[in-house]
Protein backbone atom coordinates (compact mmCIF):
# COMPACT_ATOMS: atom_id res chain seq x y z
CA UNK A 1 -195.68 90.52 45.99
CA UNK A 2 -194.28 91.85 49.55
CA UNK A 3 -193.00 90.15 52.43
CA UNK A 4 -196.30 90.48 54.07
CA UNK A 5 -198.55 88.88 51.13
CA UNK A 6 -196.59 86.31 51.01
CA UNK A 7 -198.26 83.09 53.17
CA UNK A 8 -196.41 80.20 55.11
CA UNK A 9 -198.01 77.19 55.94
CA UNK A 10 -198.44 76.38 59.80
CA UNK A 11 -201.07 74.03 60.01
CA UNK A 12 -202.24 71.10 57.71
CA UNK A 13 -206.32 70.48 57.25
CA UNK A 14 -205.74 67.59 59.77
CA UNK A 15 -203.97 69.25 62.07
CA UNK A 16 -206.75 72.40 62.12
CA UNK A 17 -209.66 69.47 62.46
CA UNK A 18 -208.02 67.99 65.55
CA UNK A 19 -207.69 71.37 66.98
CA UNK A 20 -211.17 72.47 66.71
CA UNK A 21 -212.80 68.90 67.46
CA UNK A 22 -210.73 69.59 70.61
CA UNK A 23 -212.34 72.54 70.99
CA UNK A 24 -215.59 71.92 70.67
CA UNK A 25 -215.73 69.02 72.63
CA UNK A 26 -213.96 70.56 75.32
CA UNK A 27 -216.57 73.66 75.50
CA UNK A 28 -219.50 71.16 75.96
CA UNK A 29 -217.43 69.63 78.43
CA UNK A 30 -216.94 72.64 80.26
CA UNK A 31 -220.58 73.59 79.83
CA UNK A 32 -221.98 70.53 81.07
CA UNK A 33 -219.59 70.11 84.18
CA UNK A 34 -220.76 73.40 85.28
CA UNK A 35 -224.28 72.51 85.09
CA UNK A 36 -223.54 69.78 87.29
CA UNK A 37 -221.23 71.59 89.30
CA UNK A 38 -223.55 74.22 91.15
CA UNK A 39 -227.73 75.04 91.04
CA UNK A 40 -226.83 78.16 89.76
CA UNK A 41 -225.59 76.79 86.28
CA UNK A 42 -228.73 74.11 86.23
CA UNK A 43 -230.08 75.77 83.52
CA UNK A 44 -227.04 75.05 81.24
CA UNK A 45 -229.08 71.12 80.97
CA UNK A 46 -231.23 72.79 78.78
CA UNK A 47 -228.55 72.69 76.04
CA UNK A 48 -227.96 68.95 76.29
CA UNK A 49 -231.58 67.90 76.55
CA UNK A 50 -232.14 68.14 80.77
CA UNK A 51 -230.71 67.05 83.70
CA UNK A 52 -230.41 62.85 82.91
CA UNK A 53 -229.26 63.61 79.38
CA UNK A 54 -225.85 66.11 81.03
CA UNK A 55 -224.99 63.75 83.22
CA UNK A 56 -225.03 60.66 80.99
CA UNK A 57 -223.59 62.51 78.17
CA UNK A 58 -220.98 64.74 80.00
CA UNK A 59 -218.47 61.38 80.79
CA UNK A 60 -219.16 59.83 76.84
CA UNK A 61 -217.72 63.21 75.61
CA UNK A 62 -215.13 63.84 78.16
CA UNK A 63 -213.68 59.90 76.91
CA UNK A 64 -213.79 61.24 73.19
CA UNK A 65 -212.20 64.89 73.85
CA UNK A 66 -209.45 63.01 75.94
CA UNK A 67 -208.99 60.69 72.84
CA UNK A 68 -209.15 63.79 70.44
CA UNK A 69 -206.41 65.54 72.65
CA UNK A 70 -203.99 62.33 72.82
CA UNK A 71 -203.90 62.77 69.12
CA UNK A 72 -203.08 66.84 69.69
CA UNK A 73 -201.11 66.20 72.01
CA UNK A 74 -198.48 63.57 70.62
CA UNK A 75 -198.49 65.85 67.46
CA UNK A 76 -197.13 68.86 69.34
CA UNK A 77 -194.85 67.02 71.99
CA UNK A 78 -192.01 67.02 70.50
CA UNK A 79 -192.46 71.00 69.40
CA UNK A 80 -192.88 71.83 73.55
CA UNK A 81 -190.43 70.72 74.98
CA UNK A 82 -188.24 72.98 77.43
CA UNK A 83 -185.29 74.10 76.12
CA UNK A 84 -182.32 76.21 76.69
CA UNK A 85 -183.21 78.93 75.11
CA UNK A 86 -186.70 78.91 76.87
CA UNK A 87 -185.02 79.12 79.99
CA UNK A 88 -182.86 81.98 78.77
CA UNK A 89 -186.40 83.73 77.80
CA UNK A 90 -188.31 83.14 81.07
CA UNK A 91 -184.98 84.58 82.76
CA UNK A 92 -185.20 87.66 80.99
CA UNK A 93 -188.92 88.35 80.98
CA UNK A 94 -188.21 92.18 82.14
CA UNK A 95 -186.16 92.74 78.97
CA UNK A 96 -188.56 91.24 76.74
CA UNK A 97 -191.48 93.53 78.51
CA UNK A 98 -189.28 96.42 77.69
CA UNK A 99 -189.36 95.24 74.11
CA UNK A 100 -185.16 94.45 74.48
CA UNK A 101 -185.19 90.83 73.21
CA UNK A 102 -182.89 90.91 70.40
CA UNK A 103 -179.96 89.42 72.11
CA UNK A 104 -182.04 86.11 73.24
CA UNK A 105 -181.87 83.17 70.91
CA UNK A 106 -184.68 83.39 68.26
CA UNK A 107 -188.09 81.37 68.82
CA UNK A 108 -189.23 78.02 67.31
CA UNK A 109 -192.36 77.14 66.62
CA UNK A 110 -194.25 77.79 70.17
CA UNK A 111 -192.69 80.28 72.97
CA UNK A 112 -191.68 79.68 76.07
CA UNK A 113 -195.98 80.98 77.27
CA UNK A 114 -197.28 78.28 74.82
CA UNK A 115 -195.21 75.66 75.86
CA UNK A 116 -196.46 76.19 79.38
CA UNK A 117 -199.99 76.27 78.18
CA UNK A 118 -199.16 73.35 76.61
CA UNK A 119 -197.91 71.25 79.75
CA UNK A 120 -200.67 72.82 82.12
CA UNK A 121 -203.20 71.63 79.77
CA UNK A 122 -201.92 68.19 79.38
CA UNK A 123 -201.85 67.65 83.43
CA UNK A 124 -204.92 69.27 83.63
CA UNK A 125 -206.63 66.89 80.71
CA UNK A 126 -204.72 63.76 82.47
CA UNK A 127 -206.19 64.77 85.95
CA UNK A 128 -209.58 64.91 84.56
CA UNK A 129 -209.77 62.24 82.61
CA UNK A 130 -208.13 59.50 85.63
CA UNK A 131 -210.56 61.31 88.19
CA UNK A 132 -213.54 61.20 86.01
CA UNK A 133 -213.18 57.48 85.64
CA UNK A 134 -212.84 57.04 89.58
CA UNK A 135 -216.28 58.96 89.84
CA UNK A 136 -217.99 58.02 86.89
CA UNK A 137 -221.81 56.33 88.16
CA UNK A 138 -222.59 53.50 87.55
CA UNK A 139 -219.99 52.16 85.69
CA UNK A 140 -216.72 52.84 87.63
CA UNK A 141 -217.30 54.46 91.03
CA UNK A 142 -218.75 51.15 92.53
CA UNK A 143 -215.84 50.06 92.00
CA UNK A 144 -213.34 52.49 94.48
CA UNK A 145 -214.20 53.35 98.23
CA UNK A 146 -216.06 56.44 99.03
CA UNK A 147 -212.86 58.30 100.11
CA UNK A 148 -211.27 57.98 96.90
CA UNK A 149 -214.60 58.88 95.04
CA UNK A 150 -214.12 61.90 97.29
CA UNK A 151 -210.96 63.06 96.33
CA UNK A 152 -211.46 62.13 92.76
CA UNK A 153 -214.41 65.12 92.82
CA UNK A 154 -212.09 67.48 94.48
CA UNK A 155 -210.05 66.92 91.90
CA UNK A 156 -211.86 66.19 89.25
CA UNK A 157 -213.24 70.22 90.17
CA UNK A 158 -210.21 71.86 90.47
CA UNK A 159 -208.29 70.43 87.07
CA UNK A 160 -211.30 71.32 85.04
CA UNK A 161 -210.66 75.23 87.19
CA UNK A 162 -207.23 74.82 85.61
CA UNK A 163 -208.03 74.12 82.60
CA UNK A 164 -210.42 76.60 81.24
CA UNK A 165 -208.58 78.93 82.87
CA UNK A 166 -205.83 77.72 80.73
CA UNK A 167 -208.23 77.84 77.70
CA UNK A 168 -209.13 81.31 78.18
CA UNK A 169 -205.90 82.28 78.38
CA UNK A 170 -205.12 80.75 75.27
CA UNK A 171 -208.40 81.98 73.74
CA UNK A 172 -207.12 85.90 74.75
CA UNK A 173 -203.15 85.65 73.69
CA UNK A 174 -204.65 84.34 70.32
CA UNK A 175 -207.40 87.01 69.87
CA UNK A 176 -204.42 89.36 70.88
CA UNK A 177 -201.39 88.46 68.90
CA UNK A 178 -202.68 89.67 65.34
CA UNK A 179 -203.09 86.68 62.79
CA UNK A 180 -202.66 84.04 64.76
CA UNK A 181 -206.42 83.12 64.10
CA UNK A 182 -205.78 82.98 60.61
CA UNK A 183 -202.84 80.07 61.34
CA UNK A 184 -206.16 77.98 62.59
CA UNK A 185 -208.74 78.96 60.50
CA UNK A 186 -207.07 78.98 56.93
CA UNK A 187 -203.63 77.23 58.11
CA UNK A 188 -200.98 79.69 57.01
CA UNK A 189 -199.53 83.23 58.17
CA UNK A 190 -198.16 85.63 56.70
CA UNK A 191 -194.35 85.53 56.51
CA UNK A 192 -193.73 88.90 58.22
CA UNK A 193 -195.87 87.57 61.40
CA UNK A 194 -193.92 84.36 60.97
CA UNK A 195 -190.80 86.36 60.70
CA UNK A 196 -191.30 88.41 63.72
CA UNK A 197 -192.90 85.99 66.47
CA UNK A 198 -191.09 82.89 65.36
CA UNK A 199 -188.07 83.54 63.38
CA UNK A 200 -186.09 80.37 64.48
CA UNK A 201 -189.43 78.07 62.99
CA UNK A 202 -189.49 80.47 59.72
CA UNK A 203 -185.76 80.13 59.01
CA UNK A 204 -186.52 75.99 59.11
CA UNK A 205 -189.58 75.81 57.33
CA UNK A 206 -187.89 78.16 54.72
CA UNK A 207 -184.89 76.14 54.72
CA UNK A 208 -186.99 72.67 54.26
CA UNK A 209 -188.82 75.03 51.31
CA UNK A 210 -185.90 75.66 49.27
CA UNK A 211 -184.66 72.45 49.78
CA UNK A 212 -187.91 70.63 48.28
């Protein structure tokens, strides 16, 4: 069998469940939030049953995606944090555009770009979820003054911007960086893409392998 037959597990069952409940919950938020954003996306209602039916539903799922992504979230924390050798990355970004990485220290499990999808997302998530409550009728917003209902839209509008900008982004590099679909779909890669975009996290999970 080669190098490149041979499969590494990334991602457990669980772990692939979470991410795509995520997912999905976060595309019918997104889907409903524009419909209610601007006329022009009215006709997205149709897809959750009308115009009552978005706006009633749109908070109940934005509460479970939130919950869905704490769960995400406190999985990978520990995996993004900012390290040393990220910095050393970001600080040579022109010789890793010219393809002259190999005297930077060797990637984990997420690079320096996914860890800052990562944190973007989690700010973003926060934002929307604290400014959702503050304008959520009628169960919270009676409860604030009209100025901070206010804000709360302005930035209720411009986190969820953020974040499926942030989504698309991560929807692109994925699409882009051959097999990485496979890592959430069947929950392994092959060891020569595991060996070649994150050969720090191969050498451990090889290491924990033999030691087993």
């Amino acid at each position: 069998m080669s190098n490149r037959s041979k499969l590494v597990p990334r991602y457990s069952a669980s772990e692939r469940a979470n991410h795509w409940f995520v997912g999905i919950t976060f595309i019918l938020l997104a889907l409903s939030g524009l419909a209610l954003f601007h006329p022009a996306f009215f006709f997205l209602t149709n897809l959750f049953g009308g115009g009552p039916w978005t706006r009633i539903l749109h908070p109940f799922i934005g509460v479970v995606m939130f919950v869905s992504f704490l769960a995400m979230a406190a999985r990978l924390w520990g995996h993004n944090r900012i390290t040393e050798a990220d910095r050393q990355w970001r600080r040579h970004l022109g010789d890793i555009l010219r393809n002259r990485a190999g005297h930077l220290p060797e990637i984990g499990k997420y690079n320096i770009g996914q860890k800052y999808l990562f944190w973007t997302l989690v700010l973003a998530i926060l934002l929307l979820f604290l400014s959702g409550i503050v304008i959520w009728q009628p169960y919270f917003a009676p409860s604030f003054g009209i100025g901070l209902v206010r804000i709360a839209v302005v930035v209720h509008a411009f986190a969820a911007f953020v974040a499926i900008a942030a989504i698309l982004v991560h929807i692109y590099a994925t699409i882009w960086t051959t097999d990485s679909v496979r890592a959430m779909t069947r929950g392994t890669v092959t060891e020569a893409w595991a060996r070649h975009h994150h050969p720090g996290w191969y050498k451990e999970v090889s290491k924990e392998a033999k030691q087993a």
